[in-house]
C-alpha atoms as a PDB file:
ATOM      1  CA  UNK A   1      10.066   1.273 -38.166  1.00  0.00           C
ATOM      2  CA  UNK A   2       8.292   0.997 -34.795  1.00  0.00           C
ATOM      3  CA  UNK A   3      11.041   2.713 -32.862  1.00  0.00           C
ATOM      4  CA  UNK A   4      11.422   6.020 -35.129  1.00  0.00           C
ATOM      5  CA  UNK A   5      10.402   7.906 -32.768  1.00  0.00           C
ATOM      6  CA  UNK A   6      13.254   6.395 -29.991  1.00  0.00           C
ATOM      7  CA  UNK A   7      15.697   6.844 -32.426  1.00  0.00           C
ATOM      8  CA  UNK A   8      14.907  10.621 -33.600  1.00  0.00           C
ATOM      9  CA  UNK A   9      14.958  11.459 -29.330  1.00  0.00           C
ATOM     10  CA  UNK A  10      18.548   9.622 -29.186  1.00  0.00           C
ATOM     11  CA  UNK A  11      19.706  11.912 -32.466  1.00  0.00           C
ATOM     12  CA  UNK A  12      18.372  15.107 -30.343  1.00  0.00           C
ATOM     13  CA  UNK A  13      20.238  13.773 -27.420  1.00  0.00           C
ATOM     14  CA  UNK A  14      23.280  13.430 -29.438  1.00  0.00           C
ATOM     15  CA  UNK A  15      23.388  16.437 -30.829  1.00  0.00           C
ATOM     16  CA  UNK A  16      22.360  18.350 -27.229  1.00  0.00           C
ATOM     17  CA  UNK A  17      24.902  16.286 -26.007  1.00  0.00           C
ATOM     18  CA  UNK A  18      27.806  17.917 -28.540  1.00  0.00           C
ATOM     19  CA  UNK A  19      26.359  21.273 -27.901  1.00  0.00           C
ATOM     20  CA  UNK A  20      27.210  20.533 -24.190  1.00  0.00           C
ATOM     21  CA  UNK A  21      30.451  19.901 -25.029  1.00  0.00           C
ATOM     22  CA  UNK A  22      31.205  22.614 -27.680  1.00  0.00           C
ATOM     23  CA  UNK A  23      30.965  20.388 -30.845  1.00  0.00           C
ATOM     24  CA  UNK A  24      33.819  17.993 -29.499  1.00  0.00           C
ATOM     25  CA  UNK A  25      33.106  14.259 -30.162  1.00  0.00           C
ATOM     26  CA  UNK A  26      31.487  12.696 -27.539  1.00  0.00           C
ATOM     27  CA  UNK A  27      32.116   9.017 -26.433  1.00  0.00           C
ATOM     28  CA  UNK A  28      29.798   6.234 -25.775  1.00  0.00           C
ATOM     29  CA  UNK A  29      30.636   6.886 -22.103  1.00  0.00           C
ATOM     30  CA  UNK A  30      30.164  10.370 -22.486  1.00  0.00           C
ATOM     31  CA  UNK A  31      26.722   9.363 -23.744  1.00  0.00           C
ATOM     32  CA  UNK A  32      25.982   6.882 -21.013  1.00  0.00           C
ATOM     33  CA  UNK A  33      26.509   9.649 -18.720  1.00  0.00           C
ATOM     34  CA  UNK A  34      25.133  12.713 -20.163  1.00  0.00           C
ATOM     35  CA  UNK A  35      21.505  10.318 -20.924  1.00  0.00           C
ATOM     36  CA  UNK A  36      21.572   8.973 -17.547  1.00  0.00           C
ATOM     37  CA  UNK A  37      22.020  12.279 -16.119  1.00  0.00           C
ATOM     38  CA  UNK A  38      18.692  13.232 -18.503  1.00  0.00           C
ATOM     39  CA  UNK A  39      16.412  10.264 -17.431  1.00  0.00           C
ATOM     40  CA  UNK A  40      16.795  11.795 -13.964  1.00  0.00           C
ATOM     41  CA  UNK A  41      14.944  15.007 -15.005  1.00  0.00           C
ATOM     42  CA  UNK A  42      11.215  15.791 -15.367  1.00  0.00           C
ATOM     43  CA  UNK A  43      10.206  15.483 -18.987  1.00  0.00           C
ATOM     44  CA  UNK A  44       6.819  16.466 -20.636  1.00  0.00           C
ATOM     45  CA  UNK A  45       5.963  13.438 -22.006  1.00  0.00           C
ATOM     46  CA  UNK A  46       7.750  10.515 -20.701  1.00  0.00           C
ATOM     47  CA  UNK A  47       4.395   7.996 -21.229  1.00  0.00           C
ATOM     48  CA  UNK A  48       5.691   4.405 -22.283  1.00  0.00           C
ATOM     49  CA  UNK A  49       4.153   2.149 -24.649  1.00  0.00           C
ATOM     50  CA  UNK A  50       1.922   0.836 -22.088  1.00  0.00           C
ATOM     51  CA  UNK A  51      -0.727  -0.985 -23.873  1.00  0.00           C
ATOM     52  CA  UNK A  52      -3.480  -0.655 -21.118  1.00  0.00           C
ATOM     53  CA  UNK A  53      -3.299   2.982 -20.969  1.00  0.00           C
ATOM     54  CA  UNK A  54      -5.619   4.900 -23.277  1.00  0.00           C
ATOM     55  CA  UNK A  55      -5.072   8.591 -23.778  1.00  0.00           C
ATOM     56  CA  UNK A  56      -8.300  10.098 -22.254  1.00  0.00           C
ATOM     57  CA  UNK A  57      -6.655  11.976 -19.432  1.00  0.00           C
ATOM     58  CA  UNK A  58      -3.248  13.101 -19.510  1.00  0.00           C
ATOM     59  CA  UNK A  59      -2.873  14.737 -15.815  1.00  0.00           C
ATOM     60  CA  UNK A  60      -3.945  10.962 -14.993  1.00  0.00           C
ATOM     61  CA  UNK A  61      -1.483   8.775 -17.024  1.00  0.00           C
ATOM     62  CA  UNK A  62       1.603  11.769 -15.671  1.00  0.00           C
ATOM     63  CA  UNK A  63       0.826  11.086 -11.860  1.00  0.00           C
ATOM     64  CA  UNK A  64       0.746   6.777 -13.376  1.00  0.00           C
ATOM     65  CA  UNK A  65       3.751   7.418 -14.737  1.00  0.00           C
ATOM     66  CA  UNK A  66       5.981   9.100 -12.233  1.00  0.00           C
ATOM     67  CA  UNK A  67       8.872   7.195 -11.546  1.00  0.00           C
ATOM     68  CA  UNK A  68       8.090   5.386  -8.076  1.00  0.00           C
ATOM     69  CA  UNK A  69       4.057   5.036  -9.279  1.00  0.00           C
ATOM     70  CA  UNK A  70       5.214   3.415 -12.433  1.00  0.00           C
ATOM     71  CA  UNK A  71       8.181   0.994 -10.406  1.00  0.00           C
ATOM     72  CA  UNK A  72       4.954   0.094  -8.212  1.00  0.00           C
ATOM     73  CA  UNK A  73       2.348  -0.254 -10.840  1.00  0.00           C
ATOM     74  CA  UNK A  74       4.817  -2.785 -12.957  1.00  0.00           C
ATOM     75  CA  UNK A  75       5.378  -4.715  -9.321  1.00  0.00           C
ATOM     76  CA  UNK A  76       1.578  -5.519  -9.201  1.00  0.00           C
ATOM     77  CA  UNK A  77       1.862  -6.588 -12.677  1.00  0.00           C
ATOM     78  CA  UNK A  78       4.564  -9.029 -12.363  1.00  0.00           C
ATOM     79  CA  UNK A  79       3.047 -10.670  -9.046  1.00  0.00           C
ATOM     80  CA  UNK A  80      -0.197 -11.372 -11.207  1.00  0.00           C
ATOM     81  CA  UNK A  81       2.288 -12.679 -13.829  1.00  0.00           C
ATOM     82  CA  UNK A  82       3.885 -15.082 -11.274  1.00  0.00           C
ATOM     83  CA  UNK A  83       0.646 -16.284  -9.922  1.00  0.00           C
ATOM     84  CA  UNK A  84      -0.970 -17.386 -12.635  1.00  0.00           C
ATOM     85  CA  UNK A  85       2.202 -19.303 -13.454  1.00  0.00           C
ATOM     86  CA  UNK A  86       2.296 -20.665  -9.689  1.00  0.00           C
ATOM     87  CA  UNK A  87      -1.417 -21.505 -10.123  1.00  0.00           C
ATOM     88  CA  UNK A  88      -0.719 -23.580 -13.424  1.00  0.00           C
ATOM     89  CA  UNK A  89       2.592 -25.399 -11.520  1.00  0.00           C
ATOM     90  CA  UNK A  90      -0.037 -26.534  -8.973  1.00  0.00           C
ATOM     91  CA  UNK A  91      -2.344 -27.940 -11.104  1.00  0.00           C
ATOM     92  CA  UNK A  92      -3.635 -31.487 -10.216  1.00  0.00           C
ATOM     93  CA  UNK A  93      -2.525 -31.079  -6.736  1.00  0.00           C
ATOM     94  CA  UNK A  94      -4.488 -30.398  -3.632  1.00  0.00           C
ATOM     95  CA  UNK A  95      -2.448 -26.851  -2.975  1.00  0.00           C
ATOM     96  CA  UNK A  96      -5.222 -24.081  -4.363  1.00  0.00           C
ATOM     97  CA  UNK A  97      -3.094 -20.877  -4.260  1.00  0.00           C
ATOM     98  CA  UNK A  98       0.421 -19.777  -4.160  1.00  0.00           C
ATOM     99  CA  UNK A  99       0.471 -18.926  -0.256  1.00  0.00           C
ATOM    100  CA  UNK A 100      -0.624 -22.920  -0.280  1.00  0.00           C
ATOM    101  CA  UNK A 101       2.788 -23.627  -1.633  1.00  0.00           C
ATOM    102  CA  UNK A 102       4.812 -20.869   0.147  1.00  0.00           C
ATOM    103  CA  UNK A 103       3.307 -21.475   3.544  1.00  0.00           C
ATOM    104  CA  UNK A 104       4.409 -25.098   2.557  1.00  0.00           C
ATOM    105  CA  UNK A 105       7.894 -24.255   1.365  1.00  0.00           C
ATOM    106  CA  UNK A 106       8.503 -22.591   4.938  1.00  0.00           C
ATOM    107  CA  UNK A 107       7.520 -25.599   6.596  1.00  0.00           C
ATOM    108  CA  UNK A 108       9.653 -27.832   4.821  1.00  0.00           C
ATOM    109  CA  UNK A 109      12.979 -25.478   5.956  1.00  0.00           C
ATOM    110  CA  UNK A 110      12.049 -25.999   9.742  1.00  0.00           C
ATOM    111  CA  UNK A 111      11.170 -28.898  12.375  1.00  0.00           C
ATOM    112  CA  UNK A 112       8.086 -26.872  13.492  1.00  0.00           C
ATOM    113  CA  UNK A 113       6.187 -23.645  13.612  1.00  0.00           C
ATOM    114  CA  UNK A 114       4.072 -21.882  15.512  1.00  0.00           C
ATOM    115  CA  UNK A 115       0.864 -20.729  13.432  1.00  0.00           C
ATOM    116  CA  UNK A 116       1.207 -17.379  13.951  1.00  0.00           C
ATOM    117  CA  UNK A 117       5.122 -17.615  13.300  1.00  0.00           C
ATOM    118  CA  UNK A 118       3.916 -19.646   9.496  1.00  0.00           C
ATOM    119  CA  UNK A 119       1.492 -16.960   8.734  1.00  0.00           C
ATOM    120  CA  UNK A 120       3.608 -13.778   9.396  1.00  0.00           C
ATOM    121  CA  UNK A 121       6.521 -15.808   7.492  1.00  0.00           C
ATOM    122  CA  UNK A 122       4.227 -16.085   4.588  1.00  0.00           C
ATOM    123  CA  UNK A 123       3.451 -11.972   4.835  1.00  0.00           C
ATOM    124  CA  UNK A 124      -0.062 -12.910   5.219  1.00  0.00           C
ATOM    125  CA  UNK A 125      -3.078 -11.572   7.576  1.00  0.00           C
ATOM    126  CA  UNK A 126      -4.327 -13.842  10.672  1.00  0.00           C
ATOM    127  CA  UNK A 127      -7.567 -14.691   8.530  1.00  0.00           C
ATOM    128  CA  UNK A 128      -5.961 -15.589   5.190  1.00  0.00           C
ATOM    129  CA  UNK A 129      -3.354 -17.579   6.631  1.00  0.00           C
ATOM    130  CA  UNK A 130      -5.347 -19.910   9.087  1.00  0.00           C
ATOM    131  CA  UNK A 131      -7.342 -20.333   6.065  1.00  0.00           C
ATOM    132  CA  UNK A 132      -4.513 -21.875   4.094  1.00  0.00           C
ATOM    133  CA  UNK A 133      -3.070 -23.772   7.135  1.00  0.00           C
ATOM    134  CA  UNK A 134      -6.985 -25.835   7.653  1.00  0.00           C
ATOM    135  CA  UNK A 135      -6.336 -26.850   3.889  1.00  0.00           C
ATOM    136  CA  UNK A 136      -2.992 -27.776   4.611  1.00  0.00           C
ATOM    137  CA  UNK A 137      -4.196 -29.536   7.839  1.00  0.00           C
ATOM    138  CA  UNK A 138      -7.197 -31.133   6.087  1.00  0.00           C
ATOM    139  CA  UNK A 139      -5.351 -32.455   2.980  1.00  0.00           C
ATOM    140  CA  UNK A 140      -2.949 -34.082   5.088  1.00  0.00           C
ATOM    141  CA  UNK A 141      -0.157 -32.239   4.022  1.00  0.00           C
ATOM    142  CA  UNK A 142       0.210 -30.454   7.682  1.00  0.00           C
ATOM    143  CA  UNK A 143       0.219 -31.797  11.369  1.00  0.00           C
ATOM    144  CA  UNK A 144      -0.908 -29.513  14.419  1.00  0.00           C
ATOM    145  CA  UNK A 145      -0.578 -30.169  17.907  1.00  0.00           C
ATOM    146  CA  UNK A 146      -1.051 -28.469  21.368  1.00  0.00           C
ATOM    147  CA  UNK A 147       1.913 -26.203  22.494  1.00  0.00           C
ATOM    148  CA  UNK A 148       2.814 -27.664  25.945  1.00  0.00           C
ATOM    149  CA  UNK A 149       4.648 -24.416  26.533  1.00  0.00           C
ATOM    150  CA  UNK A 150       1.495 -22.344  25.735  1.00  0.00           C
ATOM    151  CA  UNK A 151      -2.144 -24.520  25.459  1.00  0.00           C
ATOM    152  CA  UNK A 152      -4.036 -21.141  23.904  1.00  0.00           C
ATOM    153  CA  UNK A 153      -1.035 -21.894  20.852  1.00  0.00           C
ATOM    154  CA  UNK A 154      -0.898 -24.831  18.234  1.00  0.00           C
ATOM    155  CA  UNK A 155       2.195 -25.956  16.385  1.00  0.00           C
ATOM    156  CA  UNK A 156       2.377 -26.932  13.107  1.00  0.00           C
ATOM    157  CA  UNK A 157       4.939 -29.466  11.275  1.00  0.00           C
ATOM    158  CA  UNK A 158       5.260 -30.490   7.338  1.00  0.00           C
ATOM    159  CA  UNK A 159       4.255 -34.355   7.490  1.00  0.00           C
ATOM    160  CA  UNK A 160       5.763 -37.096   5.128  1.00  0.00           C
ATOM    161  CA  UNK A 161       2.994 -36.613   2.692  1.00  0.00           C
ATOM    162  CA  UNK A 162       3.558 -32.896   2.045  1.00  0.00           C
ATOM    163  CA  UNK A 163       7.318 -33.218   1.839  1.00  0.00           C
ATOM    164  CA  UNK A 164       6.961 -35.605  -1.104  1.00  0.00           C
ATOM    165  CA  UNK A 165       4.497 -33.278  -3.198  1.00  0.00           C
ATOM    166  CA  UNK A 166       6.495 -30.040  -2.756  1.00  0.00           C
ATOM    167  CA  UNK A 167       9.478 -31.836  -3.985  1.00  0.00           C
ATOM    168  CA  UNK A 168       7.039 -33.161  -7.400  1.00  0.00           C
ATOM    169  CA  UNK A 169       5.951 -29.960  -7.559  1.00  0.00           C
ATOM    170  CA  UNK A 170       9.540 -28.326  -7.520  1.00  0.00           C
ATOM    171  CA  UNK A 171      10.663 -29.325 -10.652  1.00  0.00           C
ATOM    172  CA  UNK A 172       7.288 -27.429 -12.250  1.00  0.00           C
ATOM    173  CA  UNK A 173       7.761 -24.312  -9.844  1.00  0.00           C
ATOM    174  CA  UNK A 174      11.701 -24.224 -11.303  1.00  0.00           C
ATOM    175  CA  UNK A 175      10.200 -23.559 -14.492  1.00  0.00           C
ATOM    176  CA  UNK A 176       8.170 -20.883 -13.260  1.00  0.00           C
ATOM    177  CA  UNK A 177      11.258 -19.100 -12.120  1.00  0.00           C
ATOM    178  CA  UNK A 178      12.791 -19.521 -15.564  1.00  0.00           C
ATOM    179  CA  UNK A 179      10.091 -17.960 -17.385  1.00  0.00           C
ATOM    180  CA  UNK A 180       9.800 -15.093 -14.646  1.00  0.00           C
ATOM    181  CA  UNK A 181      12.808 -14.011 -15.049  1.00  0.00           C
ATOM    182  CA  UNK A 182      12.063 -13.924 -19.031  1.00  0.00           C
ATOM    183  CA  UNK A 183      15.369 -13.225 -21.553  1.00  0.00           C
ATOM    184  CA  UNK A 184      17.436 -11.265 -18.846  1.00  0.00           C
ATOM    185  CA  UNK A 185      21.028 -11.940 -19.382  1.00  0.00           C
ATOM    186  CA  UNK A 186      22.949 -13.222 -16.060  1.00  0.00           C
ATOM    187  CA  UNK A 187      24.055  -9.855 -15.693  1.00  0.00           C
ATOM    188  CA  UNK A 188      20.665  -8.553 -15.281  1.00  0.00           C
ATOM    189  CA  UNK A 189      19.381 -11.737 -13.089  1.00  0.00           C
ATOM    190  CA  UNK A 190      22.329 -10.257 -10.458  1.00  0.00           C
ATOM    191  CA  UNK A 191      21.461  -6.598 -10.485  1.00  0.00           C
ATOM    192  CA  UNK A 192      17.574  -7.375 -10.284  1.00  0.00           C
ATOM    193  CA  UNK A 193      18.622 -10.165  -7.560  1.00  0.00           C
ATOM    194  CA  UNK A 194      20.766  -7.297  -5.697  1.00  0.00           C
ATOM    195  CA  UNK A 195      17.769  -4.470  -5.796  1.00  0.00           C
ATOM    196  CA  UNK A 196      15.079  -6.884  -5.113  1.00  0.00           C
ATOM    197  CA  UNK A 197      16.860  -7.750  -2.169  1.00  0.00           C
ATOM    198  CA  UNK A 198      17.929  -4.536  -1.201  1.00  0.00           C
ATOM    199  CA  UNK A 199      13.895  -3.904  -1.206  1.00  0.00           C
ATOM    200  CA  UNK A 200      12.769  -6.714   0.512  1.00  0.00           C
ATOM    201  CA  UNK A 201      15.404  -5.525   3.583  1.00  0.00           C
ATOM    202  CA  UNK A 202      13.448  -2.389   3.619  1.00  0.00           C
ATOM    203  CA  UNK A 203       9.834  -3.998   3.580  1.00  0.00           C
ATOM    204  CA  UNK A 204      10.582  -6.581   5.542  1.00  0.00           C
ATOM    205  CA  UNK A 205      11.949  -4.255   8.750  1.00  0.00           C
ATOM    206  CA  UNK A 206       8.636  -2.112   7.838  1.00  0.00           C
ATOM    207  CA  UNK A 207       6.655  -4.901   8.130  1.00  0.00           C
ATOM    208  CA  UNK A 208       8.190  -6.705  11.255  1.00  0.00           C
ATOM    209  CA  UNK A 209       7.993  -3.514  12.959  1.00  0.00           C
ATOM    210  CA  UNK A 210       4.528  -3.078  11.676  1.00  0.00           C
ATOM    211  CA  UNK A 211       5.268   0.802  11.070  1.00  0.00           C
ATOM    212  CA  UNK A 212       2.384   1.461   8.458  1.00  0.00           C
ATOM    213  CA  UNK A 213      -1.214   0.796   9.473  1.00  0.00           C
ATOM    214  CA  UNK A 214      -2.898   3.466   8.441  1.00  0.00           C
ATOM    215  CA  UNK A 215      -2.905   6.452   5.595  1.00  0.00           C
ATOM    216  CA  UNK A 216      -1.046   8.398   8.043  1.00  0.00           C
ATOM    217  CA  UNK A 217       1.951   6.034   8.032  1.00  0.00           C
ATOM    218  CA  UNK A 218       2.041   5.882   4.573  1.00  0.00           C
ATOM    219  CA  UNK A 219       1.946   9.603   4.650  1.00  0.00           C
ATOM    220  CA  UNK A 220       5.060   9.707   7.363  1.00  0.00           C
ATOM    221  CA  UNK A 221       7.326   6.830   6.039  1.00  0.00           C
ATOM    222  CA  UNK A 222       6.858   8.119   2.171  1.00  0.00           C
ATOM    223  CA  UNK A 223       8.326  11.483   3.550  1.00  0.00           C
ATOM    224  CA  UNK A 224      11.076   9.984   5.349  1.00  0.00           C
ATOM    225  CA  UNK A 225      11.755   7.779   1.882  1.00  0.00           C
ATOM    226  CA  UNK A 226      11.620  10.399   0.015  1.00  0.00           C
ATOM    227  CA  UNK A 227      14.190  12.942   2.146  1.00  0.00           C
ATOM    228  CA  UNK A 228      16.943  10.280   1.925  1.00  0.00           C
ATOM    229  CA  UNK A 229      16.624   9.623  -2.178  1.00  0.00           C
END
């Protein structure tokens, strides 16, 4: 059995648990509690079955696997998960990458934009995102015009043509969501929904504000994270 080893820790729990309590029977809630209460503490070995890891350095895989390091590492994984199921969605049309389609999707939810309003929408940098709005220009899918209001600024709309592919290509992106969101039971779907939310709030002011620039703002906004948890 693949999980022996799980189930000999939960045993040890157990009985740790009735210790606690001076040999009275413990409840499941009593459980919940007492191995939530554990999870919270520093263990010695608390490596996952992470197939990627080897086992070379072990002062190496304990700073991976610290709590907030190992929350971050599995958010790079799933963004190269969703990509390469965004890619796949876009397939035979002439959108090359998922900012393509995001930078789209934004369009299609207002009259017009400016481009710098489009590309700070789509959390991208000046470069990258005028990149992605001269395909979207080029392939038709994207008008620009002069800002009367400022001539240095162009504004860009969603045209006829590129409302019709997004809403072909919704039905494919729908499935992508599907499959992101893997077997989680609706219960789950909420309480990711609710902390992935709660996140984005906090990157989102971060980013607005444009508070970290530099190592040294990592440095100073990682301290003030970590005082309040």
């Amino acid at each position: 059995m693949k999980s022996y080893q799980l189930i000999h820790q939960l045993i040890d729990l157990v009985a740790e648990l009735e210790k606690e309590n001076q040999g009275r029977e413990a409840s499941l809630q009593d459980f919940t509690g007492f191995l939530l209460n554990k999870v919270g503490e520093p263990a010695d070995n608390n490596h996952s079955t992470e197939v990627r890891f080897g086992d070379n350095d072990s002062t190496a895989l304990n700073i991976a696997y610290q709590l907030d390091n190992n929350i971050g590492r599995l958010f790079v994984f799933m963004s190269r998960y969703a990509k390469s199921y965004i890619k796949k969605a876009l397939e035979g049309t002439p959108l090359q990458t998922a900012e393509d389609f995001t930078a789209l999707a934004i369009l299609l939810t207002h009259q017009f934009l400016s481009k710098s309003e489009l590309i700070s929408h789509n959390l991208q940098e000046k470069a990258s995102g005028t990149e992605v709005i001269r395909r979207l220009v080029a392939s038709g899918l994207v008008k620009q015009w002069d800002d009367e209001k400022d001539k240095r600024s162009k504004l860009i709309a969603i045209t006829e043509k590129g409302r019709s592919l997004l809403f072909e290509i919704f039905e494919h992106t729908s499935y992508v969501g599907t499959i992101i969101t893997g077997k989680l039971t609706l219960a789950e779907k909420l309480t990711l929904q609710y902390l992935l939310q709660k996140l984005e709030n906090f990157h989102l002011e971060h980013y607005q504000r444009k508070t970290i620039i530099n190592k040294e703002d990592l440095k100073k906004v990682a301290a003030e994270v970590g005082a309040i948890s």
